[in-house]
C-alpha atoms as a PDB file:
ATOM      1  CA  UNK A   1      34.377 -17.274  11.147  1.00  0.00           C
ATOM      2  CA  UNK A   2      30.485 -17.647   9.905  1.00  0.00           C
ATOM      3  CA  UNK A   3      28.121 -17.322  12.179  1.00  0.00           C
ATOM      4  CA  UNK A   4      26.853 -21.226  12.889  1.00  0.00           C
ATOM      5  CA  UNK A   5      23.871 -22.960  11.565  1.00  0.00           C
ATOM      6  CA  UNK A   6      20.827 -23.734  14.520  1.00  0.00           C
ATOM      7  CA  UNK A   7      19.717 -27.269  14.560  1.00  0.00           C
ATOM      8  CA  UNK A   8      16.609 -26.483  12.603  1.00  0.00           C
ATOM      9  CA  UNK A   9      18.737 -25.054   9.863  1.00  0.00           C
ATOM     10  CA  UNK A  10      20.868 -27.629   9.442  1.00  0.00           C
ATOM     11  CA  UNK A  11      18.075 -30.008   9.393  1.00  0.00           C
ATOM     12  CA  UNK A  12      16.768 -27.792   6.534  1.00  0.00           C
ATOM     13  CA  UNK A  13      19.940 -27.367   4.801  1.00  0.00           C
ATOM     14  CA  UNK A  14      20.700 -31.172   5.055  1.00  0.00           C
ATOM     15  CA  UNK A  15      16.915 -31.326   3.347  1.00  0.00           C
ATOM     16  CA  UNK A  16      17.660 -28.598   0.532  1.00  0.00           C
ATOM     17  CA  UNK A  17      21.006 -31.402  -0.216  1.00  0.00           C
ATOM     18  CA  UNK A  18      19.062 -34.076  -0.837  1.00  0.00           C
ATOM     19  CA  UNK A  19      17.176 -31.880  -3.512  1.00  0.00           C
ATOM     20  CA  UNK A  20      13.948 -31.465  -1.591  1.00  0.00           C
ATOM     21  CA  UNK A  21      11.136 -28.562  -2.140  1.00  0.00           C
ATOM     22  CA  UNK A  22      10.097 -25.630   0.286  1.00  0.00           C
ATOM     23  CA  UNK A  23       6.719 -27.660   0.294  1.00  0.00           C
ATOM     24  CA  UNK A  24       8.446 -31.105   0.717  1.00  0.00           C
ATOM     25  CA  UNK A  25      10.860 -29.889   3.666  1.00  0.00           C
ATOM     26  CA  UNK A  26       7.920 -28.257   5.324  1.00  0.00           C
ATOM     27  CA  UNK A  27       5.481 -31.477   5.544  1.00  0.00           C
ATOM     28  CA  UNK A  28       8.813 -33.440   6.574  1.00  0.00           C
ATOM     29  CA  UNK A  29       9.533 -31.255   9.688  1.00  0.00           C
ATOM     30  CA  UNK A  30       6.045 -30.501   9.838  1.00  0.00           C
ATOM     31  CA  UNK A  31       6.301 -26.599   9.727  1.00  0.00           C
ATOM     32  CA  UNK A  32       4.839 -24.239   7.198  1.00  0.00           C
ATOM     33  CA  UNK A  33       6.515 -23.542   4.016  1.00  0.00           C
ATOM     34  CA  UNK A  34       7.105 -19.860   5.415  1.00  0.00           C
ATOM     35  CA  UNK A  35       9.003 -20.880   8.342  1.00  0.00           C
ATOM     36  CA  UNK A  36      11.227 -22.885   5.795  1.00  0.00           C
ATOM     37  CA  UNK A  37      11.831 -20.312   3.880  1.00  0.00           C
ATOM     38  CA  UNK A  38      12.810 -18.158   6.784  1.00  0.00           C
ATOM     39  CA  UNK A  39      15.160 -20.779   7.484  1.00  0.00           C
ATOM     40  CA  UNK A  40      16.755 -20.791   4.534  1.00  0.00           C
ATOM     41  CA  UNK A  41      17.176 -17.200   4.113  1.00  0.00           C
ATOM     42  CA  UNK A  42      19.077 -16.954   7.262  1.00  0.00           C
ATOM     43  CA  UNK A  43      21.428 -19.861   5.885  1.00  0.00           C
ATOM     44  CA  UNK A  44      21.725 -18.231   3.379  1.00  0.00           C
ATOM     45  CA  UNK A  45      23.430 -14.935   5.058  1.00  0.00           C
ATOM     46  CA  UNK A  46      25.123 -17.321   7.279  1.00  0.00           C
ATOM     47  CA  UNK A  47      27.026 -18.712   4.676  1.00  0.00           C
ATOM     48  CA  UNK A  48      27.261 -16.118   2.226  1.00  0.00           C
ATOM     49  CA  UNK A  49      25.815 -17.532  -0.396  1.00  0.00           C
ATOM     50  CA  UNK A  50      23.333 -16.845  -2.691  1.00  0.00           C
ATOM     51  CA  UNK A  51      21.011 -19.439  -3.434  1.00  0.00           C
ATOM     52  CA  UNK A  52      20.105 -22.537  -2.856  1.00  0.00           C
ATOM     53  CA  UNK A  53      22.645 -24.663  -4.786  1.00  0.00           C
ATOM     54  CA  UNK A  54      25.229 -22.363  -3.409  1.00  0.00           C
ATOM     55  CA  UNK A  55      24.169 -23.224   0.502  1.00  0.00           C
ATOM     56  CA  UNK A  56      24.393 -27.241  -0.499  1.00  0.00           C
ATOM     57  CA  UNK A  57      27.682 -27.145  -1.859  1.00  0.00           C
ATOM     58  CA  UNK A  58      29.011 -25.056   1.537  1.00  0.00           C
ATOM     59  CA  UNK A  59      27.985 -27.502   3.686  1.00  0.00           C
ATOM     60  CA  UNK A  60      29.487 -30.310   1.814  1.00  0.00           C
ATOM     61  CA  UNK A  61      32.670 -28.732   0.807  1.00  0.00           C
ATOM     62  CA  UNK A  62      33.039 -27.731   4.754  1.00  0.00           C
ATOM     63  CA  UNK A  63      32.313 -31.428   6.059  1.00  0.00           C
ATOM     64  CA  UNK A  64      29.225 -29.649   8.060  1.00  0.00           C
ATOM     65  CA  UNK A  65      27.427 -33.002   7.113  1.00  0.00           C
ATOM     66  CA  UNK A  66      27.721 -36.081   5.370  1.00  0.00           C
ATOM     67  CA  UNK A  67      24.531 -36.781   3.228  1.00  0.00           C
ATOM     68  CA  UNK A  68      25.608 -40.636   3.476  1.00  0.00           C
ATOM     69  CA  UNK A  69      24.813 -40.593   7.036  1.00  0.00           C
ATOM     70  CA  UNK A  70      21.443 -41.749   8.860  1.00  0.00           C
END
């Protein structure tokens, strides 16, 4: 079983989804773009995976989160 996502990450991983930049996700949560890419290197060994693209797709193939929702 993978290890699970932190709130933070998923709120990152739900941003990388909707096609958003480092830059973009960090003025949304209003951290610096270092902290998300910290984030998303940890998804990333969380899941597996090795990009970006590849993160997405896990979380949407595994019902983690529905980008249709508020």
């Amino acid at each position: 079983m993978k290890k699970p996502l932190t709130e933070r990450e998923l709120e990152v991983l739900k941003y990388i989804a909707m096609g958003l930049t480092n830059n973009q996700i960090a003025d949304k949560m209003m951290i610096t773009h270092h902290t998300v890419k910290a984030h998303i290197a940890s998804i990333l060994e969380k899941y597996g995976v090795n990009n970006r693209l590849g993160a997405a797709m896990y979380a949407i193939e595994h019902g983690i989160f529905n980008l249709h929702q508020d």
